[in-house]
Protein backbone atom coordinates (compact mmCIF):
# COMPACT_ATOMS: atom_id res chain seq x y z
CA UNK A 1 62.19 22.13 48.34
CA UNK A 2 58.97 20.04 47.98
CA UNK A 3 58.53 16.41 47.04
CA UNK A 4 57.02 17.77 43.51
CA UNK A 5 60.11 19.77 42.67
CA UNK A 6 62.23 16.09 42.75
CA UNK A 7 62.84 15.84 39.37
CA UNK A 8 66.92 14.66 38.49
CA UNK A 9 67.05 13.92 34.83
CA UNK A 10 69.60 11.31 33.74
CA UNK A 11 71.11 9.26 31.07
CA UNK A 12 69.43 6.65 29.82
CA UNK A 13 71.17 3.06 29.71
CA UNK A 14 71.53 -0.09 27.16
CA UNK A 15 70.19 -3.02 28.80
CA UNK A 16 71.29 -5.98 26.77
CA UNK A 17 70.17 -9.60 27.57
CA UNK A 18 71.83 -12.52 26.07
CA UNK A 19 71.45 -16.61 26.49
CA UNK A 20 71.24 -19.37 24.90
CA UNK A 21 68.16 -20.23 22.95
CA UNK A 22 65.44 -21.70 25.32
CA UNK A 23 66.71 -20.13 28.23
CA UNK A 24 63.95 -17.41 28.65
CA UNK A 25 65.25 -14.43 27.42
CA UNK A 26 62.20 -13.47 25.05
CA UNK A 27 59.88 -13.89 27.45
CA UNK A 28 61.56 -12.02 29.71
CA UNK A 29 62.15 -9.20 27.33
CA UNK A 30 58.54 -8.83 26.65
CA UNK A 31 57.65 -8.76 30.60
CA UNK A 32 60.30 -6.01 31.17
CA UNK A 33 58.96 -4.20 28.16
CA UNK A 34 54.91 -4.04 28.99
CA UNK A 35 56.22 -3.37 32.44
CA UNK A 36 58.22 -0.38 32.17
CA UNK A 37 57.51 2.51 30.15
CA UNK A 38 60.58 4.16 30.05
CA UNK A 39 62.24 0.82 28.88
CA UNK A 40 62.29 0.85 24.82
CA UNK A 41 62.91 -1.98 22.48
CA UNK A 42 66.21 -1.19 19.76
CA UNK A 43 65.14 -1.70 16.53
CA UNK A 44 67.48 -3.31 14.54
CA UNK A 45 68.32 -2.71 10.76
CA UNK A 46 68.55 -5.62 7.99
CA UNK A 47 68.74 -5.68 4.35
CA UNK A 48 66.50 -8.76 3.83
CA UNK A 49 63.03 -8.17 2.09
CA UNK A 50 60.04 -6.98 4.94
CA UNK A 51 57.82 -10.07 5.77
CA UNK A 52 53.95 -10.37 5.75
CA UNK A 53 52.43 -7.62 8.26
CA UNK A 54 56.20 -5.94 8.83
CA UNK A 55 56.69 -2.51 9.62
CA UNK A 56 59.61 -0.08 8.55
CA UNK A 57 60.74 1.58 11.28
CA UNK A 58 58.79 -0.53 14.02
CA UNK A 59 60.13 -4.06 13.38
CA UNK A 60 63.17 -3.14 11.20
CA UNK A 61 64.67 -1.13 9.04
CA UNK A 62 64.57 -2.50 6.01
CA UNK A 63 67.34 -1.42 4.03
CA UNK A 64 69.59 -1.51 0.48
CA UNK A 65 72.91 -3.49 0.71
CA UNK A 66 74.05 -0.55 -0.97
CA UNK A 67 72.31 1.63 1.85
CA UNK A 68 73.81 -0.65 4.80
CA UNK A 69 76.91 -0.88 3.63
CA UNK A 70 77.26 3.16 3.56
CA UNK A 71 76.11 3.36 6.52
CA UNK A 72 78.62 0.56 7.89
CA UNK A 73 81.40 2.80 6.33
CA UNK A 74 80.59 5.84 8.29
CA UNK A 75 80.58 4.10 11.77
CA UNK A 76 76.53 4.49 11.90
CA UNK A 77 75.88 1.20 13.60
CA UNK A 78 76.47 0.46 16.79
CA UNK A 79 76.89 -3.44 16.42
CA UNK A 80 76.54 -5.50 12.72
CA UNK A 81 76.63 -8.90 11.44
CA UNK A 82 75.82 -11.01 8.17
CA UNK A 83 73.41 -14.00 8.82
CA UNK A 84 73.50 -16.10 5.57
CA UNK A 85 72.63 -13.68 2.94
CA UNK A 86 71.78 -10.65 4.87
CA UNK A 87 73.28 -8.41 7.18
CA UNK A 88 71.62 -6.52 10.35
CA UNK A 89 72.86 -4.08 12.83
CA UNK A 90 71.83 -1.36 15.44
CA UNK A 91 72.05 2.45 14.17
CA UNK A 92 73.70 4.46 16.32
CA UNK A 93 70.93 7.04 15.91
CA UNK A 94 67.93 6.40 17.43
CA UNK A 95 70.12 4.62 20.40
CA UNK A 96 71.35 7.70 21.41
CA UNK A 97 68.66 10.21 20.40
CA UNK A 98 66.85 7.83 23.34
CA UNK A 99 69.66 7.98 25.73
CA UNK A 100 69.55 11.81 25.84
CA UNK A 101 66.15 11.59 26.43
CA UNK A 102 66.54 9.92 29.61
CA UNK A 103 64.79 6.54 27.97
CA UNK A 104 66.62 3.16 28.40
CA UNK A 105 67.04 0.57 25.49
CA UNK A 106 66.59 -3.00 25.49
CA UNK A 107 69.08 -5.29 23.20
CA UNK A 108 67.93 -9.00 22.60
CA UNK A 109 71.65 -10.09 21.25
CA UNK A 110 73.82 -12.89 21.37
CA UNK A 111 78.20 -12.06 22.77
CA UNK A 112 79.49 -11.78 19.37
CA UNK A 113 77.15 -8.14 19.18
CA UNK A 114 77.35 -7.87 22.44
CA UNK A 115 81.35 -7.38 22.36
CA UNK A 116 80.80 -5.08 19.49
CA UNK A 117 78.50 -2.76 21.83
CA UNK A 118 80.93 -3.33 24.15
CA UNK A 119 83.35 -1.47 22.08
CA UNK A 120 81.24 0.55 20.87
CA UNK A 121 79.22 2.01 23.83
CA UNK A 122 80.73 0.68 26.91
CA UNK A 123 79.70 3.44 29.01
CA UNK A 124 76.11 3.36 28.83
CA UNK A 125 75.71 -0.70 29.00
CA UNK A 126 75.09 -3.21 31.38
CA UNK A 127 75.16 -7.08 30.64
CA UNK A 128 72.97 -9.34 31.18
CA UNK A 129 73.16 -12.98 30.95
CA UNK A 130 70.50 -15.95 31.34
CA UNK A 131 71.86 -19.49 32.26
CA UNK A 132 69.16 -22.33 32.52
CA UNK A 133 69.37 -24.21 35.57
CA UNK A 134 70.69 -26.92 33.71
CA UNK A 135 70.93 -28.97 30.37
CA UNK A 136 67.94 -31.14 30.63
CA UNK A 137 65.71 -28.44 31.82
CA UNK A 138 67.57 -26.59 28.54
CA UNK A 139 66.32 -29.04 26.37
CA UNK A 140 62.90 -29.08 27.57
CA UNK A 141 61.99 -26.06 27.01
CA UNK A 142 63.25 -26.11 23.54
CA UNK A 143 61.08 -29.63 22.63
CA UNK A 144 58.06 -27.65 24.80
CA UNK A 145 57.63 -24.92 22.60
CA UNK A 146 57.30 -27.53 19.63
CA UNK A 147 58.57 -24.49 17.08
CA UNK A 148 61.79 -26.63 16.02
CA UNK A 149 62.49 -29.92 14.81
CA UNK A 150 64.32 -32.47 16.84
CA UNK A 151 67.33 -31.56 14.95
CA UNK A 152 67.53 -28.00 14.95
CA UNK A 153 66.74 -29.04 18.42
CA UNK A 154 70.07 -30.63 18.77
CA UNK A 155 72.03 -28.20 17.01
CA UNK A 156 70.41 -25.28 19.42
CA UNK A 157 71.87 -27.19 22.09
CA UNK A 158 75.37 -27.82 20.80
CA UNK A 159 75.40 -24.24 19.97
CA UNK A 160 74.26 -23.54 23.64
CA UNK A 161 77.80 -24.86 24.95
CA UNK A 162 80.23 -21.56 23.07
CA UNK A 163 77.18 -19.12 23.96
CA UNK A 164 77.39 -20.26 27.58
CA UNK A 165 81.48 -19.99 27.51
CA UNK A 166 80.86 -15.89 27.18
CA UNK A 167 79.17 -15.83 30.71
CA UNK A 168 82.27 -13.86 31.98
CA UNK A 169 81.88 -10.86 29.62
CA UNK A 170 78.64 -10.24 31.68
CA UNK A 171 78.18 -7.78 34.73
CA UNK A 172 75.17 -10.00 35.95
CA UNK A 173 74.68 -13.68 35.58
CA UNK A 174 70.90 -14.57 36.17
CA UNK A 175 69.96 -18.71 36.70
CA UNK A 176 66.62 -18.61 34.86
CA UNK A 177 65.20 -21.67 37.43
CA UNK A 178 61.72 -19.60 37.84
CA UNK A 179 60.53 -16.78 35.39
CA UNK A 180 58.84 -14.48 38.17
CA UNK A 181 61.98 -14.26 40.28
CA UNK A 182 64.44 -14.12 37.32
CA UNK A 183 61.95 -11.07 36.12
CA UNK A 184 62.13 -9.37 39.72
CA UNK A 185 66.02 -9.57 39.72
CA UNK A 186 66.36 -7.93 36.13
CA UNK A 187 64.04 -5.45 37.51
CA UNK A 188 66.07 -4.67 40.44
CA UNK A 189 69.29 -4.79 38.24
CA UNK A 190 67.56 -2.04 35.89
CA UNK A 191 66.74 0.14 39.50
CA UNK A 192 69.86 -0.06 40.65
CA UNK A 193 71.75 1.16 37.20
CA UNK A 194 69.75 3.99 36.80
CA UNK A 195 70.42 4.84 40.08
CA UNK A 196 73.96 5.16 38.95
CA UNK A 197 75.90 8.35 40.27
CA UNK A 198 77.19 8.78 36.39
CA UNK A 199 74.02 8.37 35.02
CA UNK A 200 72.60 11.15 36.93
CA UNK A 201 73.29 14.07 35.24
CA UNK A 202 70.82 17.01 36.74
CA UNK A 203 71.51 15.43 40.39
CA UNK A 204 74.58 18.64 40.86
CA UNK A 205 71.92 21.00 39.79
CA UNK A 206 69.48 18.83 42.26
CA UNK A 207 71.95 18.96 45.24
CA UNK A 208 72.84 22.63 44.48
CA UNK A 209 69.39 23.71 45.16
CA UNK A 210 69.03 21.43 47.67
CA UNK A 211 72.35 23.27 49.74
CA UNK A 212 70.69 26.18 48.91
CA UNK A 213 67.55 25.79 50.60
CA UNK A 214 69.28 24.12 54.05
């Protein structure tokens, strides 16, 4: 058996990172993402009305309340939520139409849809969470990205406390202290899991020829 005939097709996996805001987790999504091609961003669904320069079916899926709902009903989402006066959730779908494929997911979502994935799709996940290496460097951040006022600065960091309290529902806690190594260790989680003797699934077919040939 040559080196070219090495070619074990697996599962794909969910990779979802969750932290409090200002703790680095969109930056780090978009490094994983331009860095890995067989990494894909989930696109979620929403009923609220498509902003300027939006995108069905790249940004969202923009959706009836009517539409959502029936979809709710029939167990199509994998995770769902109302925020204020819309609702948003991951189709089960095009999750595991990638999966098949042998692609892996990425999930930018806080514990409450991360427990509902956990239900959900426990099998195919692994959990990521990013802790900043401490409050005032927490705070920081959030006042040096100038985006928020000083008092949805405050109430990001109040709300920081009960996201921070779900660390233990994780497989892998990540201090976010320095962006390049935090990005090397979530690449070397991602290795690892796809690695993963269940996630494997042409490696009996692989060692069968392999036996074969010895």
């Amino acid at each position: 058996m040559s080196d070219s005939e090495i070619n074990i097709t697996r599962r794909g996996l969910m990779l979802v990172l969750s932290s409090p805001s200002g703790a680095g987790k969109t930056t780090l999504s978009r490094r994983l993402l331009d860095s890995d091609p067989e990494l894909t961003m989930s696109i979620s669904a929403t009923t609220r009305h498509p902003r300027r320069g939006e995108i069905d079916g790249k940004d969202y899926y923009f959706l009836t309340t009517e539409d959502f709902g029936i979809m709710r009903n029939k167990g199509e989402f994998l995770e769902s939520a109302k925020v204020f006066d819309n609702y948003y959730g991951t189709p089960r779908g095009p999750v595991e139409e990638a999966l098949k494929a042998g692609r892996d997911v990425l999930f930018d979502i806080d514990w409450q849809g991360t427990q509902q994935l956990t239900e959900n799709a426990k099998g195919d996940l692994v959990k990521v969470f990013i802790l900043p290496p401490s409050a005032y460097e927490l705070e920081r951040r959030l006042k040096t990205r100038a985006q928020d006022s000083d008092e949805v600065v405050a109430r990001r960091m109040e709300e920081a406390s009960e996201e921070i309290s779900h660390y233990s529902e994780y497989e892998y806690i990540i201090v976010n202290d320095d962006v390049d190594n935090t990005f090397r260790e979530l690449q070397a989680i991602l290795h690892a899991e796809r690695l993963r003797l269940e996630r494997q699934t042409g490696l009996s077919n692989f060692v069968k020829r392999l036996r074969d040939a010895l």
